[in-house]
Protein backbone atom coordinates (compact mmCIF):
# COMPACT_ATOMS: atom_id res chain seq x y z
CA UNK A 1 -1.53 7.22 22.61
CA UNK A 2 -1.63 5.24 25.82
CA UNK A 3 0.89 2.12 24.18
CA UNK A 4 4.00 1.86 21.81
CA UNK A 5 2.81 0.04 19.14
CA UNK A 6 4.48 1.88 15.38
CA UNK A 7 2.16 3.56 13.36
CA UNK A 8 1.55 2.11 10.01
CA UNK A 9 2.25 5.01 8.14
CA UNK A 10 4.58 8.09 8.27
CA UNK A 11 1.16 10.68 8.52
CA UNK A 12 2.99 13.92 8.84
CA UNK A 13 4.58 13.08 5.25
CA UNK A 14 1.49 12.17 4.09
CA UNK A 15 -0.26 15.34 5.25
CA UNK A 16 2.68 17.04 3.21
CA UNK A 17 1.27 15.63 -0.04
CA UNK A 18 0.01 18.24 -2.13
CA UNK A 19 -1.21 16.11 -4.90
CA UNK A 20 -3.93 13.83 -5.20
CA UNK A 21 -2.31 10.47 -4.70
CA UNK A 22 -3.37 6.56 -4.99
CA UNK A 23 -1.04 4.53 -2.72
CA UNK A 24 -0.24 0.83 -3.75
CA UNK A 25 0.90 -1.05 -0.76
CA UNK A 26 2.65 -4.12 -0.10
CA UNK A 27 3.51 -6.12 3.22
CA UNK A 28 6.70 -8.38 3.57
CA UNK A 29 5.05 -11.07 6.32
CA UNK A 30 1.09 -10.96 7.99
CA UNK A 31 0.69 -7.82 10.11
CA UNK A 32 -2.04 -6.94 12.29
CA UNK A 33 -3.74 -3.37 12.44
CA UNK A 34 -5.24 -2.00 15.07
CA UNK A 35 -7.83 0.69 14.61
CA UNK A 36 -6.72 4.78 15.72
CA UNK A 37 -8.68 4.63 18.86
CA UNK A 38 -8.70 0.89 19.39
CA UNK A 39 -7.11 -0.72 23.20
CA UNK A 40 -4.27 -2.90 22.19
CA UNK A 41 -6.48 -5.15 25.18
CA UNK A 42 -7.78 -6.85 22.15
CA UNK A 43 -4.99 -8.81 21.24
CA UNK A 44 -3.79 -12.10 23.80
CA UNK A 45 -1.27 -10.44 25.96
CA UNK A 46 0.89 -13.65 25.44
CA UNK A 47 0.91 -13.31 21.91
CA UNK A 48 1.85 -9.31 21.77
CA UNK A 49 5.40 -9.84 21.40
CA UNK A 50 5.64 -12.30 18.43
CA UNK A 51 2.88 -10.69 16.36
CA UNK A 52 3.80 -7.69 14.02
CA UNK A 53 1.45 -5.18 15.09
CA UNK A 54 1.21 -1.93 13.90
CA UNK A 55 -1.42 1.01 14.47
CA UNK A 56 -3.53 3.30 11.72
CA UNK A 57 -5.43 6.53 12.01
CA UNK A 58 -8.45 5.81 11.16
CA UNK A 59 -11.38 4.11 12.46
CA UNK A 60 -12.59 0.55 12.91
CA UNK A 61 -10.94 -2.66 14.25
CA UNK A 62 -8.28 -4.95 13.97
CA UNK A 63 -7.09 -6.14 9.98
CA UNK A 64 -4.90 -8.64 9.08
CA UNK A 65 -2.42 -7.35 6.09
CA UNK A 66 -0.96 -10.01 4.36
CA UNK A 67 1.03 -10.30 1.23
CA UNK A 68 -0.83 -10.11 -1.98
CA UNK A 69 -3.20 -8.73 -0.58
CA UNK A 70 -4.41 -5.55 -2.64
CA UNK A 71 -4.13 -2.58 -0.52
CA UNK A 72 -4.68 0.57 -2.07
CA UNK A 73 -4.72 4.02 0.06
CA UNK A 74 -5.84 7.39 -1.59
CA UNK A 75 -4.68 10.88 0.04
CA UNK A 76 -7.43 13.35 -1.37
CA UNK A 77 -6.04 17.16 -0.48
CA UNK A 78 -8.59 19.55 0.80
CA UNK A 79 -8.27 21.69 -2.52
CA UNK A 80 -8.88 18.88 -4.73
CA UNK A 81 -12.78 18.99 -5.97
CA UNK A 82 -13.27 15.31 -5.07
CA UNK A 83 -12.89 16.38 -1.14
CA UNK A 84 -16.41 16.59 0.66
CA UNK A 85 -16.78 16.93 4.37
CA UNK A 86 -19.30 14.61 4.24
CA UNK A 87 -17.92 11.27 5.55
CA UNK A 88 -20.04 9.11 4.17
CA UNK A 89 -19.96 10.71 0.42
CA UNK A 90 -16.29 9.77 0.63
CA UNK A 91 -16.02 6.26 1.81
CA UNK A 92 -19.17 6.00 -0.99
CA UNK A 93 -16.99 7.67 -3.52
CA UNK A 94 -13.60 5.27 -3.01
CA UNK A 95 -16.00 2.09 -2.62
CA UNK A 96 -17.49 3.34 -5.62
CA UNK A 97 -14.11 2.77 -7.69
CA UNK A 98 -13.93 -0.46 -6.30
CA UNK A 99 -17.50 -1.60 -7.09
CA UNK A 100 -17.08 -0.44 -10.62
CA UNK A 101 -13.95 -1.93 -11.27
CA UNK A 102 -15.06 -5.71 -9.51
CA UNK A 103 -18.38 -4.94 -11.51
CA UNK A 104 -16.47 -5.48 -14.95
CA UNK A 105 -14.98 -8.41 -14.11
CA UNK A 106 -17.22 -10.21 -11.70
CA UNK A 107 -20.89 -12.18 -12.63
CA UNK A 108 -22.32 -12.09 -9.21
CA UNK A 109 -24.11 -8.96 -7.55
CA UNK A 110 -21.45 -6.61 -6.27
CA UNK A 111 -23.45 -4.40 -4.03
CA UNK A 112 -22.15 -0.76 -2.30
CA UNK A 113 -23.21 -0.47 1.26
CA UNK A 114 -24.48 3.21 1.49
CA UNK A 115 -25.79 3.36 4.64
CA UNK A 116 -24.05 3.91 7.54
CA UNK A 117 -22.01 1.10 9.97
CA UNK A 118 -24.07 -1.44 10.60
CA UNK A 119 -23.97 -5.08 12.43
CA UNK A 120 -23.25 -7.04 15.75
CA UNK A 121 -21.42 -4.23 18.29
CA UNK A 122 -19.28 -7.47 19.40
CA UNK A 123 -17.77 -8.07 15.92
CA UNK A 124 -16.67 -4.68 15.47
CA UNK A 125 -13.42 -5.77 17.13
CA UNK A 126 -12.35 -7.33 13.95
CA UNK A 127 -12.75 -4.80 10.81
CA UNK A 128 -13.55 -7.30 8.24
CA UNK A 129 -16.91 -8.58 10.24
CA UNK A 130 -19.60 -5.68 9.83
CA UNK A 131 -20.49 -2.76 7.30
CA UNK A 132 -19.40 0.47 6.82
CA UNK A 133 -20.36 3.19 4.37
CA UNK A 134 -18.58 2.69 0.97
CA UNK A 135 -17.65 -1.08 1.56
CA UNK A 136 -17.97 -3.89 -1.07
CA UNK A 137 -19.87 -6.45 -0.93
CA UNK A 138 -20.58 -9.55 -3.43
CA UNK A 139 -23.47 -12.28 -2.43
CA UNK A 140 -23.66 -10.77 1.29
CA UNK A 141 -19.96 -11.62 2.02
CA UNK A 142 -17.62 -8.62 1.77
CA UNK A 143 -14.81 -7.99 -0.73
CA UNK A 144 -13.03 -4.58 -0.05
CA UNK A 145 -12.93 -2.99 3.42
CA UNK A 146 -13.06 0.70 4.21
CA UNK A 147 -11.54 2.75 6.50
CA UNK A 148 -10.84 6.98 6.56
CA UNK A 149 -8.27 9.32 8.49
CA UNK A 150 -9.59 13.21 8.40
CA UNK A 151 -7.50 16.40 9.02
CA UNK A 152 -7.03 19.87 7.82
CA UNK A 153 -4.91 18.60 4.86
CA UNK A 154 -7.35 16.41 3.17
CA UNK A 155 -8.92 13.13 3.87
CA UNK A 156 -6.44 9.95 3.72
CA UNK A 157 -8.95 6.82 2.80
CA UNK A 158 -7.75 3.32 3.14
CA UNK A 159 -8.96 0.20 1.22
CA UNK A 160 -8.02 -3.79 0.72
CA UNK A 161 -9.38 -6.70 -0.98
CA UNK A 162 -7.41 -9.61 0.71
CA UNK A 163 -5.48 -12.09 -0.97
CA UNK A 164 -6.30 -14.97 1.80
CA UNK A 165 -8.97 -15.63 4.94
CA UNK A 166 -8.33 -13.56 8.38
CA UNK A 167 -9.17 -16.74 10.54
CA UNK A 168 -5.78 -16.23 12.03
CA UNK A 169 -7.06 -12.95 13.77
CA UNK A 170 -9.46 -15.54 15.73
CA UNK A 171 -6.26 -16.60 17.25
CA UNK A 172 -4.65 -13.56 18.54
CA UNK A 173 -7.64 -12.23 19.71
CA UNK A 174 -8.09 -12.24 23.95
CA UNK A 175 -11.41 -12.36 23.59
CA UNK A 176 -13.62 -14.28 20.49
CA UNK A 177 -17.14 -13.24 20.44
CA UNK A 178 -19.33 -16.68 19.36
CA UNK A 179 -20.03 -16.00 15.86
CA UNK A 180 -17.09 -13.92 15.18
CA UNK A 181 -15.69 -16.65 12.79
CA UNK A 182 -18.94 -16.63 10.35
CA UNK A 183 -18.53 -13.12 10.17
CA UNK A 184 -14.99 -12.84 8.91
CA UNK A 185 -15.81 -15.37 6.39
CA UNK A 186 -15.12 -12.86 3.37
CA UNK A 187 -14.26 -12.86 -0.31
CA UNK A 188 -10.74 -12.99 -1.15
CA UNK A 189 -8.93 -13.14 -4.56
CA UNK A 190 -9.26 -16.59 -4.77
CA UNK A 191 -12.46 -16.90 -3.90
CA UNK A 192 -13.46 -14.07 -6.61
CA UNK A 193 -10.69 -15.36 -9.83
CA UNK A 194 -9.67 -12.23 -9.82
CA UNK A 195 -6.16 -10.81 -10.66
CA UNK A 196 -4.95 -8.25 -7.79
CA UNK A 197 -2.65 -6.05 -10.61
CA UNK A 198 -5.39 -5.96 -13.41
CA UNK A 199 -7.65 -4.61 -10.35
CA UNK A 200 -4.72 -2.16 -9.44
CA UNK A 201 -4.35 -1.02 -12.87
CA UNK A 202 -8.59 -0.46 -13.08
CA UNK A 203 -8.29 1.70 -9.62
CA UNK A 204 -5.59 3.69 -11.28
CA UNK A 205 -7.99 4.40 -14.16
CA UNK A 206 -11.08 4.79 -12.07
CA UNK A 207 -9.61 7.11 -9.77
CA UNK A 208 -7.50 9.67 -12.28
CA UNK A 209 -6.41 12.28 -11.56
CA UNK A 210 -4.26 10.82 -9.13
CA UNK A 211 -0.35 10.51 -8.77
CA UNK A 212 0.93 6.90 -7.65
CA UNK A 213 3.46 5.74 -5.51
CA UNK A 214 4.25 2.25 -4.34
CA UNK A 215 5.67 1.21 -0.65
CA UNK A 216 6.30 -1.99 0.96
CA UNK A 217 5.73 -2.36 4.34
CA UNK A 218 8.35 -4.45 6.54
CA UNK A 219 6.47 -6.82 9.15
């Protein structure tokens, strides 16, 4: 990895997991993500330093974590019958959770992008601005963003509905595409009435079998 920046996650302990296992994840303070293969470039050079900025495996762009948000990770082994090595067929199968569970408790149309990624190249700097297979979506503004890591283990598959707006991603950004602001106009709890631990609690049910453990992440 050609920078320093602290991986979000401790991934050899994850690939240890033997279990399938839904991860509920908390953040102490906003903390930016940058995508697995992703040039920390991105991000203002001045404004490196006083930004928590982590990294993930995984592909995609930049995400703002914030608290409340609800982040929920699944690690699916390789030997559990849920596994496919189709890509697709698993972001489809985690958004699929999701879409159920907002479906219950939501009266607008909550719509599952199947396809594949999809929208302007220049937005894909910022994760919550196009479409990707298995991501949420409710009156063409997204709800629950999608993201998977892949090795010989199993498939690790990453997920959050946020609490709040991302605008402040517009400001740490070296370089904002015009337009890049309408994009990352998504749903967030508020926006939705929605209650982040009755949603928990439906992913938990959705997603059985599954063990659970909770972390909270340090900016």
């Amino acid at each position: 990895m050609k920078d320093a920046l602290e991986e979000l996650y401790d991934y050899d302990a994850l690939r240890d997991l033997r279990s399938p296992t839904m991860l509920v994840v908390r953040t102490a303070g906003p903390t930016f993500v940058l995508g697995g293969s992703q040039s920390l470039d991105v991000v203002e050079e001045s404004r490196r330093e006083r930004a928590a900025l982590r990294r993930r495996r995984g592909g995609g762009g930049i995400v703002l974590l914030q608290p409340d948000d609800v982040w929920i990770d699944w690690w699916i082994p390789g030997d559990d019958p849920r596994w496919s090595p189709d890509v697709h067929e698993t972001s489809r199968m985690v958004g699929g959770w999701w879409s159920r569970a907002l479906r219950d408790r939501l009266d607008g149309d909550v719509v599952l992008h199947e396809r594949g990624l999809e929208g302007d190249e220049r937005y894909r700097v910022a994760c919550f601005a196009g479409r990707g297979p298995g991501e949420v979506f409710v009156e063409d503004r997204k709800v629950v963003g999608v993201t998977q890591w892949r090795v010989r283990e199993g498939v690790f598959v990453s997920t959050v509905l946020h609490a709040h707006p991302s605008h402040a991603l517009l400001e740490l950004l070296a370089d904002v595409p015009e337009g890049l602001d309408g994009a990352l106009a998504h749903h967030t709890l508020e926006t939705l009435h929605l209650d982040g631990d009755e949603l928990t609690e439906a992913l938990l049910t959705l997603s059985q079998p599954v063990d659970v453990r909770q972390l909270f992440l340090m900016a």
